[in-house]
PDB file of N, CA and C in Angstrom:
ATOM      1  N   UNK A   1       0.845  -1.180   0.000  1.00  0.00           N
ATOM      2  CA  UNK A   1       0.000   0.000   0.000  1.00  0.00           C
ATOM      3  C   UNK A   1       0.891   1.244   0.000  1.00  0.00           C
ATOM      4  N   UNK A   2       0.526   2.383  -1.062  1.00  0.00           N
ATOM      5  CA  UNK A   2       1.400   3.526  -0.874  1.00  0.00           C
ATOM      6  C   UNK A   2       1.081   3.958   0.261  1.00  0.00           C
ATOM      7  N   UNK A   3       2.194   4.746   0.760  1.00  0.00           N
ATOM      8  CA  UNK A   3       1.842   5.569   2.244  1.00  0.00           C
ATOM      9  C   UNK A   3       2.067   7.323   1.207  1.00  0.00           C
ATOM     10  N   UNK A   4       1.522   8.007   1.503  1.00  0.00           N
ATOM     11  CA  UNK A   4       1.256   9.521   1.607  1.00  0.00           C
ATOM     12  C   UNK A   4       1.349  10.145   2.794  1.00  0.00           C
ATOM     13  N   UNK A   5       1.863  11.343   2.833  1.00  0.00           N
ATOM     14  CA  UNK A   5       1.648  12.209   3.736  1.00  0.00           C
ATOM     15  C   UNK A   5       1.143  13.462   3.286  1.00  0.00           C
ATOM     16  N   UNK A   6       0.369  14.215   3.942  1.00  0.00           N
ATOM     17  CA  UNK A   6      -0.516  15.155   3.416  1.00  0.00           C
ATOM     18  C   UNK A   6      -0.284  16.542   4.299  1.00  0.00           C
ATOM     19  N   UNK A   7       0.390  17.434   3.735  1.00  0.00           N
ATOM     20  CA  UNK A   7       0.277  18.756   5.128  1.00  0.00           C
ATOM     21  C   UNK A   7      -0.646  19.567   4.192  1.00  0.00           C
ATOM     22  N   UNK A   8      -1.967  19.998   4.969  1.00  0.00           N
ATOM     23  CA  UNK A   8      -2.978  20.318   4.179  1.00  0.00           C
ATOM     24  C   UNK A   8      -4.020  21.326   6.069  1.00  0.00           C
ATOM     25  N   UNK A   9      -4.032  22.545   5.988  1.00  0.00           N
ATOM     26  CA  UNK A   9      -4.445  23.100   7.157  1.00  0.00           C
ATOM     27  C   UNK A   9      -6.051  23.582   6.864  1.00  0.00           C
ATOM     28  N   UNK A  10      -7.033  22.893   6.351  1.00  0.00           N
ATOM     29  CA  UNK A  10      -7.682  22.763   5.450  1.00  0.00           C
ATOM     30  C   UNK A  10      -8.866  21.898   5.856  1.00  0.00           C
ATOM     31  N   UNK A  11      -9.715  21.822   7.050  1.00  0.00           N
ATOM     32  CA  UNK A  11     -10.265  20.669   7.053  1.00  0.00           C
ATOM     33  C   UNK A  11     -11.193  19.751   6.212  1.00  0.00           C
ATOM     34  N   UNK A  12     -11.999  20.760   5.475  1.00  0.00           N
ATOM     35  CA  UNK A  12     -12.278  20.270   4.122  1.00  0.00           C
ATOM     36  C   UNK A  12     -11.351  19.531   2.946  1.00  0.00           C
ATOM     37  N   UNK A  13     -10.555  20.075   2.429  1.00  0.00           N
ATOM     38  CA  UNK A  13      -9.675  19.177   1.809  1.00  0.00           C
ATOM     39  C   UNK A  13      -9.558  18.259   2.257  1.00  0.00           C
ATOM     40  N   UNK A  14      -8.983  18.420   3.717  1.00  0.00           N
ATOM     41  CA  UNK A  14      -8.063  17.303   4.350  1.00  0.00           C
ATOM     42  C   UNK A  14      -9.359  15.846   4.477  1.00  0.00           C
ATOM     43  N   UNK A  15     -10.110  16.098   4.324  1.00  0.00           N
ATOM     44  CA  UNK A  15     -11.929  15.230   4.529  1.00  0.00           C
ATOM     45  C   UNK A  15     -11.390  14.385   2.802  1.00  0.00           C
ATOM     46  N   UNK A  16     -11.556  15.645   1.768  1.00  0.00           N
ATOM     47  CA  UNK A  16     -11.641  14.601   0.272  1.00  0.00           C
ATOM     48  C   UNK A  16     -10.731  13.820   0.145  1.00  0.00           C
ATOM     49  N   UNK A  17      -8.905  14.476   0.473  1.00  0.00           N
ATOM     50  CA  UNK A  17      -7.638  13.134   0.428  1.00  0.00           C
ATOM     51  C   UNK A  17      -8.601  11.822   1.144  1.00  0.00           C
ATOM     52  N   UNK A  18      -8.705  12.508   2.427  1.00  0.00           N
ATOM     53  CA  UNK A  18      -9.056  10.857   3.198  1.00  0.00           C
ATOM     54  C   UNK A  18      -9.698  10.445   2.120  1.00  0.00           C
ATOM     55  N   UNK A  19     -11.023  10.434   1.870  1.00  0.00           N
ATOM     56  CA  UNK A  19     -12.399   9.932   1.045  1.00  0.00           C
ATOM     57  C   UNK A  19     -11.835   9.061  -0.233  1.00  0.00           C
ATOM     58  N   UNK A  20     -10.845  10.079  -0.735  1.00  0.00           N
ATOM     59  CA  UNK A  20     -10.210   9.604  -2.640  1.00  0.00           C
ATOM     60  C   UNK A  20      -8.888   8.503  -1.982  1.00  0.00           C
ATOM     61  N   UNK A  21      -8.512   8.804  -0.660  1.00  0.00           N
ATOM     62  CA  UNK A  21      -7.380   7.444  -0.143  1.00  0.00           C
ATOM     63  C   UNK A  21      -7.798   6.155  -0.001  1.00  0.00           C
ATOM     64  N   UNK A  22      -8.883   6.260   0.591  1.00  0.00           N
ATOM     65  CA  UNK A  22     -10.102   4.964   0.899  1.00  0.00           C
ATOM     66  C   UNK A  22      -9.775   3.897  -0.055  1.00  0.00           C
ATOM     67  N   UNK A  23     -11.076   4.939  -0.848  1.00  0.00           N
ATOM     68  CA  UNK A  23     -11.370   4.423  -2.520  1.00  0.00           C
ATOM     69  C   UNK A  23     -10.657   3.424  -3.124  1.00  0.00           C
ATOM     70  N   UNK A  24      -9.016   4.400  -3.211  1.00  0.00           N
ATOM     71  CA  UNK A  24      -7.827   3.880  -3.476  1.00  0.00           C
ATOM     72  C   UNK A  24      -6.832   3.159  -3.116  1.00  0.00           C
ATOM     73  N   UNK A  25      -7.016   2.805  -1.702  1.00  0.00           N
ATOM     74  CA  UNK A  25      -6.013   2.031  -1.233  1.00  0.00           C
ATOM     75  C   UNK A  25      -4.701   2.540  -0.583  1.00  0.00           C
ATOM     76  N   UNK A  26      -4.751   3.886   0.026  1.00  0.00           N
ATOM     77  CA  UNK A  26      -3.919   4.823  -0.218  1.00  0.00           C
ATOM     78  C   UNK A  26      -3.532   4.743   1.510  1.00  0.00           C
ATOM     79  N   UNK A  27      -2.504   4.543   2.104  1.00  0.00           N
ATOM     80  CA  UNK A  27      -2.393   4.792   3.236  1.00  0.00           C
ATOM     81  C   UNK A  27      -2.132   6.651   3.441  1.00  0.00           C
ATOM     82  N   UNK A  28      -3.305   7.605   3.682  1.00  0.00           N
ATOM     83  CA  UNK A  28      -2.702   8.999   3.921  1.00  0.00           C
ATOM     84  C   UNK A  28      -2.526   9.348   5.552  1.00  0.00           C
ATOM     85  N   UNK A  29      -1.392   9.885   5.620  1.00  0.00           N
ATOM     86  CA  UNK A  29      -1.251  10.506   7.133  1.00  0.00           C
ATOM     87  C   UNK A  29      -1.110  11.885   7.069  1.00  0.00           C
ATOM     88  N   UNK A  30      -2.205  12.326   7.455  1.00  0.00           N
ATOM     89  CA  UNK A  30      -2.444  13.809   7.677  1.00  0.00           C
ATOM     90  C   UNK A  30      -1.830  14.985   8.933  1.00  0.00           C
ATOM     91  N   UNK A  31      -1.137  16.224   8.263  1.00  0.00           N
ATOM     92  CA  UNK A  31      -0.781  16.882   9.245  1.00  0.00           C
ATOM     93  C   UNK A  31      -1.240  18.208   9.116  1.00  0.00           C
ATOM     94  N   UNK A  32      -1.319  19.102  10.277  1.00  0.00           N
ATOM     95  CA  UNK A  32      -1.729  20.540  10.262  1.00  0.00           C
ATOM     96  C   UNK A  32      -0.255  21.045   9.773  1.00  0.00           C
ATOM     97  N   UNK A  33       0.910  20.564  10.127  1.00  0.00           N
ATOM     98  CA  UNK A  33       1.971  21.562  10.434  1.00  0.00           C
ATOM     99  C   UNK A  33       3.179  21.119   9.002  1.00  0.00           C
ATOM    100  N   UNK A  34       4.079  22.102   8.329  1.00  0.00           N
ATOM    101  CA  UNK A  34       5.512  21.223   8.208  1.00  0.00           C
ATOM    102  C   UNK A  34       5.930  20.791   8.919  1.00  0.00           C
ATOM    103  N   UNK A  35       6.261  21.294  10.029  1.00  0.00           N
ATOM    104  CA  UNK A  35       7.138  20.656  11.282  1.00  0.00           C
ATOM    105  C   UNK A  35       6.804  18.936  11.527  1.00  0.00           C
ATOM    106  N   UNK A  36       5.480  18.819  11.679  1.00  0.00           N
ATOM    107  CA  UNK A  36       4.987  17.539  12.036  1.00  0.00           C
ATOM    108  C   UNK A  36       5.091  16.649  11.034  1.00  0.00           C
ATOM    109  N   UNK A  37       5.131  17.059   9.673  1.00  0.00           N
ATOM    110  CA  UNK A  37       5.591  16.181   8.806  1.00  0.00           C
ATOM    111  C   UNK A  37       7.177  16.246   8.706  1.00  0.00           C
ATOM    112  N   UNK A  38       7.687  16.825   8.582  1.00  0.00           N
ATOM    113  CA  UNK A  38       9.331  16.431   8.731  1.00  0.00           C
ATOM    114  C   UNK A  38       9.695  15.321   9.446  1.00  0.00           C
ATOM    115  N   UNK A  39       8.974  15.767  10.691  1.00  0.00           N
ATOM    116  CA  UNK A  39       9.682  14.706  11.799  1.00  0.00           C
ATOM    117  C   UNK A  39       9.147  13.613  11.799  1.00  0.00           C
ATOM    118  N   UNK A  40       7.826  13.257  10.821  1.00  0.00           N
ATOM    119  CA  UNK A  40       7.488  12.067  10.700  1.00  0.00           C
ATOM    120  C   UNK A  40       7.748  11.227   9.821  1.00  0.00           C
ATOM    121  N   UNK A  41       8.595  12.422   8.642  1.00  0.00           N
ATOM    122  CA  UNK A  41       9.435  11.819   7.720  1.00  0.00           C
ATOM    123  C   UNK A  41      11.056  11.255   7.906  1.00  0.00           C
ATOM    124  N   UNK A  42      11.132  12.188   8.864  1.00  0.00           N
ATOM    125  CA  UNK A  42      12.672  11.214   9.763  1.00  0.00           C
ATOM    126  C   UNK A  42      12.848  10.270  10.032  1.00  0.00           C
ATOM    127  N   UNK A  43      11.641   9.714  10.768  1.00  0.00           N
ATOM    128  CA  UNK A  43      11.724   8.113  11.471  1.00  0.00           C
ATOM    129  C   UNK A  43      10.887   7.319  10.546  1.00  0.00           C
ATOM    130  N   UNK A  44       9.616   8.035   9.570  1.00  0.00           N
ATOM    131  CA  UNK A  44       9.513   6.496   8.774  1.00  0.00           C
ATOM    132  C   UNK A  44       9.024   7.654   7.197  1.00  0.00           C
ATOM    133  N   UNK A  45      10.210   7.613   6.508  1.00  0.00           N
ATOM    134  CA  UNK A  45       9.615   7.986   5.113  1.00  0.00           C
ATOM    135  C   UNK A  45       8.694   7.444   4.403  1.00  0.00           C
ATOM    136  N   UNK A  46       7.886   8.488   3.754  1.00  0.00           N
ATOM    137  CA  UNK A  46       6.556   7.898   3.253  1.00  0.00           C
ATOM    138  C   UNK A  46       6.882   8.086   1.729  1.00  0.00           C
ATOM    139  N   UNK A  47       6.347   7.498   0.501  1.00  0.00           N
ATOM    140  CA  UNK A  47       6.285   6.992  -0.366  1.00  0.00           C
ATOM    141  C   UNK A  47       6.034   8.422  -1.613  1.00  0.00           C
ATOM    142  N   UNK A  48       5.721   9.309  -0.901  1.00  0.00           N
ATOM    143  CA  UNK A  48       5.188  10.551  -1.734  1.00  0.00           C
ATOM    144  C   UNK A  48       4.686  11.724  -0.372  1.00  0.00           C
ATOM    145  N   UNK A  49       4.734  13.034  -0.669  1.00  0.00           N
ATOM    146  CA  UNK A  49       4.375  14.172   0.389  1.00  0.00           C
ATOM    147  C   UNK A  49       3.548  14.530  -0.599  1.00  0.00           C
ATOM    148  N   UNK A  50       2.140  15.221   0.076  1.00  0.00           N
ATOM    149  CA  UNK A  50       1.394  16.349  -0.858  1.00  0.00           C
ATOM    150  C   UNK A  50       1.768  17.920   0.157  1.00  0.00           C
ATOM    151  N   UNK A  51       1.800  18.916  -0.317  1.00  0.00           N
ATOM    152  CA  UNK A  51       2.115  20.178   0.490  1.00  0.00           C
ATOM    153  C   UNK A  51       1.002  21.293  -0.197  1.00  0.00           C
ATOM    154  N   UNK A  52       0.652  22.119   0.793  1.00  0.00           N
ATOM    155  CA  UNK A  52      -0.084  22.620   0.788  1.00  0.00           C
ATOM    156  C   UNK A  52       0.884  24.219   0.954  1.00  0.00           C
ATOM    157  N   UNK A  53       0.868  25.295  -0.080  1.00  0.00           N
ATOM    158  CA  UNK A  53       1.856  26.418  -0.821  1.00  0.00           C
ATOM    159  C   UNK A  53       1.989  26.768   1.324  1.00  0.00           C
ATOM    160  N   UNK A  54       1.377  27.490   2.098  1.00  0.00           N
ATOM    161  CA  UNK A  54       1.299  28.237   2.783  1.00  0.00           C
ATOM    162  C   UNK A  54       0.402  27.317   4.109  1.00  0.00           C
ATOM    163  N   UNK A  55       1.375  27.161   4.906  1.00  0.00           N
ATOM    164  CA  UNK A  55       1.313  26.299   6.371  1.00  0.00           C
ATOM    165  C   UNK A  55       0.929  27.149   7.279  1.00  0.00           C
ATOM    166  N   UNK A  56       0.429  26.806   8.919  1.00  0.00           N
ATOM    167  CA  UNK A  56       0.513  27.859   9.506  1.00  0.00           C
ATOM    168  C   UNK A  56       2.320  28.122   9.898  1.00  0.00           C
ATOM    169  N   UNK A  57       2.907  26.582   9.677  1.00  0.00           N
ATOM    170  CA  UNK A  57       4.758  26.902  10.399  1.00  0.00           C
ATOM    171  C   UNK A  57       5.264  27.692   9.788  1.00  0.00           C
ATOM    172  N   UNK A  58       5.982  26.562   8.624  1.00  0.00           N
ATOM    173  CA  UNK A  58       6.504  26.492   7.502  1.00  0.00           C
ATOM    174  C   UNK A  58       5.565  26.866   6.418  1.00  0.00           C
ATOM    175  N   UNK A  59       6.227  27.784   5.345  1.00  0.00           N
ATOM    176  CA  UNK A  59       5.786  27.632   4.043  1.00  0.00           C
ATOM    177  C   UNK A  59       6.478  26.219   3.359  1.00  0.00           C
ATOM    178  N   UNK A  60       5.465  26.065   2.166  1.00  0.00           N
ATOM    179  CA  UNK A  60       5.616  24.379   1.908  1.00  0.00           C
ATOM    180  C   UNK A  60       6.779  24.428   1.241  1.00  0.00           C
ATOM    181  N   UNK A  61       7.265  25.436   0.155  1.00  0.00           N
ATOM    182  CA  UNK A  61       8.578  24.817  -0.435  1.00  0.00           C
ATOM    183  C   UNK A  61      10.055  25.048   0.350  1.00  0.00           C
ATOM    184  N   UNK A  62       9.894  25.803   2.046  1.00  0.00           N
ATOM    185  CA  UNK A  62      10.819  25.250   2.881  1.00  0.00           C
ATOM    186  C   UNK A  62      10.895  23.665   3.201  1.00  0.00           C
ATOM    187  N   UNK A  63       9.366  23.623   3.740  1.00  0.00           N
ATOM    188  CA  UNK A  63       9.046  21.951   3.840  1.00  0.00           C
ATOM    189  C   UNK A  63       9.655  21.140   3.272  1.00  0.00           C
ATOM    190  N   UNK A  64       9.706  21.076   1.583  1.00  0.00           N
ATOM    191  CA  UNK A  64       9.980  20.350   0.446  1.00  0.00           C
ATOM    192  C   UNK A  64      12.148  20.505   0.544  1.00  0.00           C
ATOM    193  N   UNK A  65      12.555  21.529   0.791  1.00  0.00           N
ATOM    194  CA  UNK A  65      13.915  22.071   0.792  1.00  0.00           C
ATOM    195  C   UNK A  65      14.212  20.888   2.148  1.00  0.00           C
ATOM    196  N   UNK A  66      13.658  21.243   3.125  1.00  0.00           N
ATOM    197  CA  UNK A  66      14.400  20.287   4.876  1.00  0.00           C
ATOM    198  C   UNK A  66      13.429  18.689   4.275  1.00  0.00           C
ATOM    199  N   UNK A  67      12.546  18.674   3.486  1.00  0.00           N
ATOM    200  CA  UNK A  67      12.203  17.048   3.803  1.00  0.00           C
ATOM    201  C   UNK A  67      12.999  16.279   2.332  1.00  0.00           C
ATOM    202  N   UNK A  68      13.856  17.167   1.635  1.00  0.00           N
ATOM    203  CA  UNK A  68      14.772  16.303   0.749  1.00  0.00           C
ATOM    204  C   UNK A  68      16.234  16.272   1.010  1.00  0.00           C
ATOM    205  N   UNK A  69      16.315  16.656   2.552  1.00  0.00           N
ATOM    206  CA  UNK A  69      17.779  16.975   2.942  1.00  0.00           C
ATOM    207  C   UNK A  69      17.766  16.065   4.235  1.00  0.00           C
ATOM    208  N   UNK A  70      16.462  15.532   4.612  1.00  0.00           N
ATOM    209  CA  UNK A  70      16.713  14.289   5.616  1.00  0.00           C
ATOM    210  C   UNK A  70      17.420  12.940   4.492  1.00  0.00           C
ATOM    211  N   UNK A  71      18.041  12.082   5.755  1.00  0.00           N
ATOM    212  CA  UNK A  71      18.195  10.696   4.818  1.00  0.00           C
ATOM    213  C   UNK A  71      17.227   9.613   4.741  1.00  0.00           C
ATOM    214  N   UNK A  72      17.505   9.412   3.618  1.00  0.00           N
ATOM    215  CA  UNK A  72      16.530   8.208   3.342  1.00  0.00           C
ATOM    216  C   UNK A  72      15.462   8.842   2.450  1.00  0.00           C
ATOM    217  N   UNK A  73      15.372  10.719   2.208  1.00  0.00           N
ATOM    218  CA  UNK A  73      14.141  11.544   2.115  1.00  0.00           C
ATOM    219  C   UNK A  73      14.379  12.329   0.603  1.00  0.00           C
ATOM    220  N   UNK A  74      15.978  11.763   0.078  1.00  0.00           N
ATOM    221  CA  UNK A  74      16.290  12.559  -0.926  1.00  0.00           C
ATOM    222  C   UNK A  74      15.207  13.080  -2.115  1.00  0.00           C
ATOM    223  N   UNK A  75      14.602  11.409  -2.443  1.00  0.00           N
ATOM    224  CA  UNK A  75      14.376  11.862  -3.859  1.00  0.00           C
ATOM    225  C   UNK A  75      12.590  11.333  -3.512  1.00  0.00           C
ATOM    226  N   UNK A  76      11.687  11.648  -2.531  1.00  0.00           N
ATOM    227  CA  UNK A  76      10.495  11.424  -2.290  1.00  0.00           C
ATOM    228  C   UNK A  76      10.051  12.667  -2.709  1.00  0.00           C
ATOM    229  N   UNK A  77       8.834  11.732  -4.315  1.00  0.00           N
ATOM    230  CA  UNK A  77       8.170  12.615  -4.792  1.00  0.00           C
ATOM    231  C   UNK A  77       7.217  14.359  -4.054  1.00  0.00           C
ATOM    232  N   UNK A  78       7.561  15.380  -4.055  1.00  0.00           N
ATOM    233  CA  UNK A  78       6.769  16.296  -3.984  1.00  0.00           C
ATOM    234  C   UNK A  78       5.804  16.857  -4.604  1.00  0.00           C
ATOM    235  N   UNK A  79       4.453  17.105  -4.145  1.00  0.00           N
ATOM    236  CA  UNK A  79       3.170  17.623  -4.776  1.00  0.00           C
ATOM    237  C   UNK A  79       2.628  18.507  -4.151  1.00  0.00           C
ATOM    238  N   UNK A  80       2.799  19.741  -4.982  1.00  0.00           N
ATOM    239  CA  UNK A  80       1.668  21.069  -4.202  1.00  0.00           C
ATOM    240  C   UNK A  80       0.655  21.082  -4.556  1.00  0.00           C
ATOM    241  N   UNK A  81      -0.480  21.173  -3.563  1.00  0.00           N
ATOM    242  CA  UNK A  81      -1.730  21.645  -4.182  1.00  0.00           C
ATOM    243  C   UNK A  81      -1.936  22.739  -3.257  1.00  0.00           C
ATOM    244  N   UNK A  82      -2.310  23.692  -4.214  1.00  0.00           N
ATOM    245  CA  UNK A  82      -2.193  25.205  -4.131  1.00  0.00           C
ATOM    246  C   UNK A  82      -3.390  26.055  -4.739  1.00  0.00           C
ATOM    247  N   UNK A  83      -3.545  27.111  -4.039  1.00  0.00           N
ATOM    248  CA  UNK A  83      -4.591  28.375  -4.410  1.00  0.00           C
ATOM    249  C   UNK A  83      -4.072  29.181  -5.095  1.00  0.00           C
ATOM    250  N   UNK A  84      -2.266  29.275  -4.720  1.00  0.00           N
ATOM    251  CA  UNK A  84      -1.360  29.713  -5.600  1.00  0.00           C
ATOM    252  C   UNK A  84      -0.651  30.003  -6.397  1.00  0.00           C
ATOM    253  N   UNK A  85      -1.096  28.716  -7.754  1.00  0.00           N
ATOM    254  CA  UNK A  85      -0.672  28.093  -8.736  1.00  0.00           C
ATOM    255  C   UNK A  85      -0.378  29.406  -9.786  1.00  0.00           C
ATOM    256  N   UNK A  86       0.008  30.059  -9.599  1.00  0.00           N
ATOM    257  CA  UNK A  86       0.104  31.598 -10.851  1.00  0.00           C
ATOM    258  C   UNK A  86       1.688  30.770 -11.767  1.00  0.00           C
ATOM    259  N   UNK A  87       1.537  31.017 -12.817  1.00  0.00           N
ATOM    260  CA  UNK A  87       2.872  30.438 -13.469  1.00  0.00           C
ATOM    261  C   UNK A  87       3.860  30.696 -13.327  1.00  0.00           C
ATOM    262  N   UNK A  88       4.187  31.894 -12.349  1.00  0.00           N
ATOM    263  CA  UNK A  88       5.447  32.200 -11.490  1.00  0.00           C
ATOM    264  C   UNK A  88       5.930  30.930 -10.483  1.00  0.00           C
ATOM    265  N   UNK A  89       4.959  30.941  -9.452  1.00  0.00           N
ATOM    266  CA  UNK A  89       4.803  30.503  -8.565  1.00  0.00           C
ATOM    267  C   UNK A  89       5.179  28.541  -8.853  1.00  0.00           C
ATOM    268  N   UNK A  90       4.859  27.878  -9.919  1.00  0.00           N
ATOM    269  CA  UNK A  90       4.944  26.921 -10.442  1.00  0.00           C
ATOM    270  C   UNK A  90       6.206  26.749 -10.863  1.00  0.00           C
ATOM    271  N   UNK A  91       6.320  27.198 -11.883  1.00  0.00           N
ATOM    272  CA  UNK A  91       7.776  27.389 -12.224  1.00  0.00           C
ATOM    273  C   UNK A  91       8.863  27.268 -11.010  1.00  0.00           C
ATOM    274  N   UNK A  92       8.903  27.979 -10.422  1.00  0.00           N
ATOM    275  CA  UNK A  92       9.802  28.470  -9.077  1.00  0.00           C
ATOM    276  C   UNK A  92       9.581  26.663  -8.209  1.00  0.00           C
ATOM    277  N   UNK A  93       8.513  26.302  -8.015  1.00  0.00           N
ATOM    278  CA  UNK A  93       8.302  24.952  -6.976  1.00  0.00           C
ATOM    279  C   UNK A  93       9.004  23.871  -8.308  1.00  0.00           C
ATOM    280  N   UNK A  94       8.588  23.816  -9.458  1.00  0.00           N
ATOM    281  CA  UNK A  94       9.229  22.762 -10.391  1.00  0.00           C
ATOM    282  C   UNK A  94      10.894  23.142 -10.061  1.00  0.00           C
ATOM    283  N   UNK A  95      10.971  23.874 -10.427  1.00  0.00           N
ATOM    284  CA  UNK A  95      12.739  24.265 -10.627  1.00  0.00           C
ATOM    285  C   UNK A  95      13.514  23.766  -9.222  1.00  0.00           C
ATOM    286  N   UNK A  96      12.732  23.914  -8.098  1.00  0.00           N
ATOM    287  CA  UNK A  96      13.488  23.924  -6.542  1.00  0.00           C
ATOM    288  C   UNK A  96      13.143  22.179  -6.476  1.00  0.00           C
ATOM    289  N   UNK A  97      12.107  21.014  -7.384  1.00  0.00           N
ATOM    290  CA  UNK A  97      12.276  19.878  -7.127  1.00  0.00           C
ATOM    291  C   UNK A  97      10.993  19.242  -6.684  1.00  0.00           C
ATOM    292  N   UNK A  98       9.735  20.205  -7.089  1.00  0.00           N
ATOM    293  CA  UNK A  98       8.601  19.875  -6.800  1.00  0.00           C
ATOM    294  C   UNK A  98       8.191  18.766  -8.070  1.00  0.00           C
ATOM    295  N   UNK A  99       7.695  17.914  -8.050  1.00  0.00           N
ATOM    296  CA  UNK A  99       7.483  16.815  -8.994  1.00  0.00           C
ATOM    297  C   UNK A  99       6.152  17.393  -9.949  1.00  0.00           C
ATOM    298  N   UNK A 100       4.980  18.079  -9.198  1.00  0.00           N
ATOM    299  CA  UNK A 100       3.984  18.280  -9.641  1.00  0.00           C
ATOM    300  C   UNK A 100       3.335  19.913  -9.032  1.00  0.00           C
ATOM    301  N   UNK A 101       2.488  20.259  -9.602  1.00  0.00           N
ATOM    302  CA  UNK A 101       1.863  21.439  -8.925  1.00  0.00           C
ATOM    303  C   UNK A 101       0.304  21.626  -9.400  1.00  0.00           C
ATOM    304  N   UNK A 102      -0.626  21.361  -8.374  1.00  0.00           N
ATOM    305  CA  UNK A 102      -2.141  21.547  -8.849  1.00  0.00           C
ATOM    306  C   UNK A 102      -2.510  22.486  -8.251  1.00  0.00           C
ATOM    307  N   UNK A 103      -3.924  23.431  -8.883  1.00  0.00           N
ATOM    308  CA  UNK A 103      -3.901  24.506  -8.384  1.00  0.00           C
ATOM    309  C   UNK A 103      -5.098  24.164  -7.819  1.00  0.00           C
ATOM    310  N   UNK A 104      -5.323  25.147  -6.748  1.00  0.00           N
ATOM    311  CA  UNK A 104      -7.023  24.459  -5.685  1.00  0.00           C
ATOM    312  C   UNK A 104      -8.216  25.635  -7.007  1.00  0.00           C
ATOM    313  N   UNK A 105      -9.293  24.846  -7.033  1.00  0.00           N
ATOM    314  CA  UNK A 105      -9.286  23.883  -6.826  1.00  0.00           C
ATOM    315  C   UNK A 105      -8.883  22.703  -7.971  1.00  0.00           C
ATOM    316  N   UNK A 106      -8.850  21.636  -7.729  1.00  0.00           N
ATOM    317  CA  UNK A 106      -8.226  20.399  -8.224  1.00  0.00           C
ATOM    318  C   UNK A 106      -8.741  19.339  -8.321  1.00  0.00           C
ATOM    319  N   UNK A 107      -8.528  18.186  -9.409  1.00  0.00           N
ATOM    320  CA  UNK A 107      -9.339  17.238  -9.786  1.00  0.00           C
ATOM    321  C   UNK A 107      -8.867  16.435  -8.612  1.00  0.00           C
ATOM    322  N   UNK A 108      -9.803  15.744  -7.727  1.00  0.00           N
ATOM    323  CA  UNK A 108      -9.395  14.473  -6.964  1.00  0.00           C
ATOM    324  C   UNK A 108      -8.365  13.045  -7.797  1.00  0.00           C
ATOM    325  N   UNK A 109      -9.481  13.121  -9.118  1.00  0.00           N
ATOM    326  CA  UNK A 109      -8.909  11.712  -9.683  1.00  0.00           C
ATOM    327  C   UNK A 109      -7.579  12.062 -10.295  1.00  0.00           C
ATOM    328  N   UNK A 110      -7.499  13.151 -11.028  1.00  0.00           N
ATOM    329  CA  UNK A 110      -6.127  13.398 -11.429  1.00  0.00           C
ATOM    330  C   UNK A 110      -4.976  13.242 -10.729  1.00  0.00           C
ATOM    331  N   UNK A 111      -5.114  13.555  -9.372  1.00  0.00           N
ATOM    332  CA  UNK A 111      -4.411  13.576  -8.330  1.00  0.00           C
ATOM    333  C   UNK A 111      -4.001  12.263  -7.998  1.00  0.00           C
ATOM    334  N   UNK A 112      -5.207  11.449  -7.458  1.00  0.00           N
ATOM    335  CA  UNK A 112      -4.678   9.654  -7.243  1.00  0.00           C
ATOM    336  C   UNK A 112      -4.061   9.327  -8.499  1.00  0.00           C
ATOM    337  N   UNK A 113      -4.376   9.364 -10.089  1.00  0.00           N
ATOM    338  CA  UNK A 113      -3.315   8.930 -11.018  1.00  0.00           C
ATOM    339  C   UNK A 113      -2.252   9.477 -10.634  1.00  0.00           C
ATOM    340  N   UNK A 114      -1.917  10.773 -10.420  1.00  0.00           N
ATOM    341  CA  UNK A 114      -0.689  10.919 -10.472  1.00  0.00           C
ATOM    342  C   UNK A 114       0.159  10.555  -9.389  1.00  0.00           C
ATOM    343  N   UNK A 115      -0.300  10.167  -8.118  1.00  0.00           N
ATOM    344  CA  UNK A 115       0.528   9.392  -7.490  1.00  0.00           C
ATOM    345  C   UNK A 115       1.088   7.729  -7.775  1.00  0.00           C
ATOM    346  N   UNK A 116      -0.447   7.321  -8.445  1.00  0.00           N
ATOM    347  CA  UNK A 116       0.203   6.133  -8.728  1.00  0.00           C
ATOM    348  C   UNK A 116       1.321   6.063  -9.835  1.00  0.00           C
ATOM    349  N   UNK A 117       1.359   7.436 -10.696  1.00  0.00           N
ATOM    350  CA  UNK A 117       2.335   7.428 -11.586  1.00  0.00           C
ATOM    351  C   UNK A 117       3.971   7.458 -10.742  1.00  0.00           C
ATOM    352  N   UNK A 118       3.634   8.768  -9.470  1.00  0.00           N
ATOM    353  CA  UNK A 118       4.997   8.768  -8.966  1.00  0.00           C
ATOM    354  C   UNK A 118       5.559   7.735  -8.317  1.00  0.00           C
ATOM    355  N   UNK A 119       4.755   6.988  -7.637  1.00  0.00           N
ATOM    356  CA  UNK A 119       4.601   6.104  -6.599  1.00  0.00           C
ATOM    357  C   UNK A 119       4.984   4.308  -7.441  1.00  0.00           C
ATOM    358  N   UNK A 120       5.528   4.488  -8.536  1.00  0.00           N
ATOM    359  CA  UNK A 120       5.363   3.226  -9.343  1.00  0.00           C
ATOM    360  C   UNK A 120       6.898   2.576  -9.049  1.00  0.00           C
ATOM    361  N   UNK A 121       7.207   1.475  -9.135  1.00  0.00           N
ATOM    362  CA  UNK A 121       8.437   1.469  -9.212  1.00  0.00           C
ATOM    363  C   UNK A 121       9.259   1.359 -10.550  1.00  0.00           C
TER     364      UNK A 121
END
């Protein structure tokens, strides 16, 4: 089963991942914070991160910068889903190592394909 982690401050959203994880088979572990996902990416890396542009901690592409500089954390796919998506803003998260960038709002199903795309071996 893929594992996901989701930093999403959002309780609505954070409701549809669960719902479209179900469905799918998707182990998601949900956090309010970067912080709380870092450190849960320290002791057991998960398979793919989704980030959400603007945390209450961390902004997400610090998140994405400290959770590809843990070990074991190098090359775990990154995905923003964002309100923020302006083609600046995209550009800038692709270039720094973001795998993907959806803008809110966002197709659910597009989203599960594209993990199973990242998530493939």
């Amino acid at each position: 089963m893929k594992r996901v982690f989701v930093a999403e401050d959002d309780f609505v959203i954070a409701k549809l991942y669960q719902i479209h994880f179900q469905r799918n088979q998707i182990q998601g572990s949900f956090f309010s914070t970067g912080q709380d996902i870092l450190e849960s990416a320290a002791t057991s890396p998960p398979d793919l991160v989704i980030l959400d542009f603007e945390l209450p901690d961390i902004r997400g592409p610090e998140v994405m910068r400290k959770l590809h500089a843990l070990p074991g954390c190098e090359k775990i796919p990154v995905v923003f889903v964002t309100g923020r998506a302006t083609p600046e803003v995209v550009d800038s998260l692709i270039r720094d190592g973001a795998s993907e960038v959806f803008g809110k709002p966002f197709s659910p199903l597009q989203l599960i394909h594209l993990i199973g795309k990242l998530t493939s071996p």
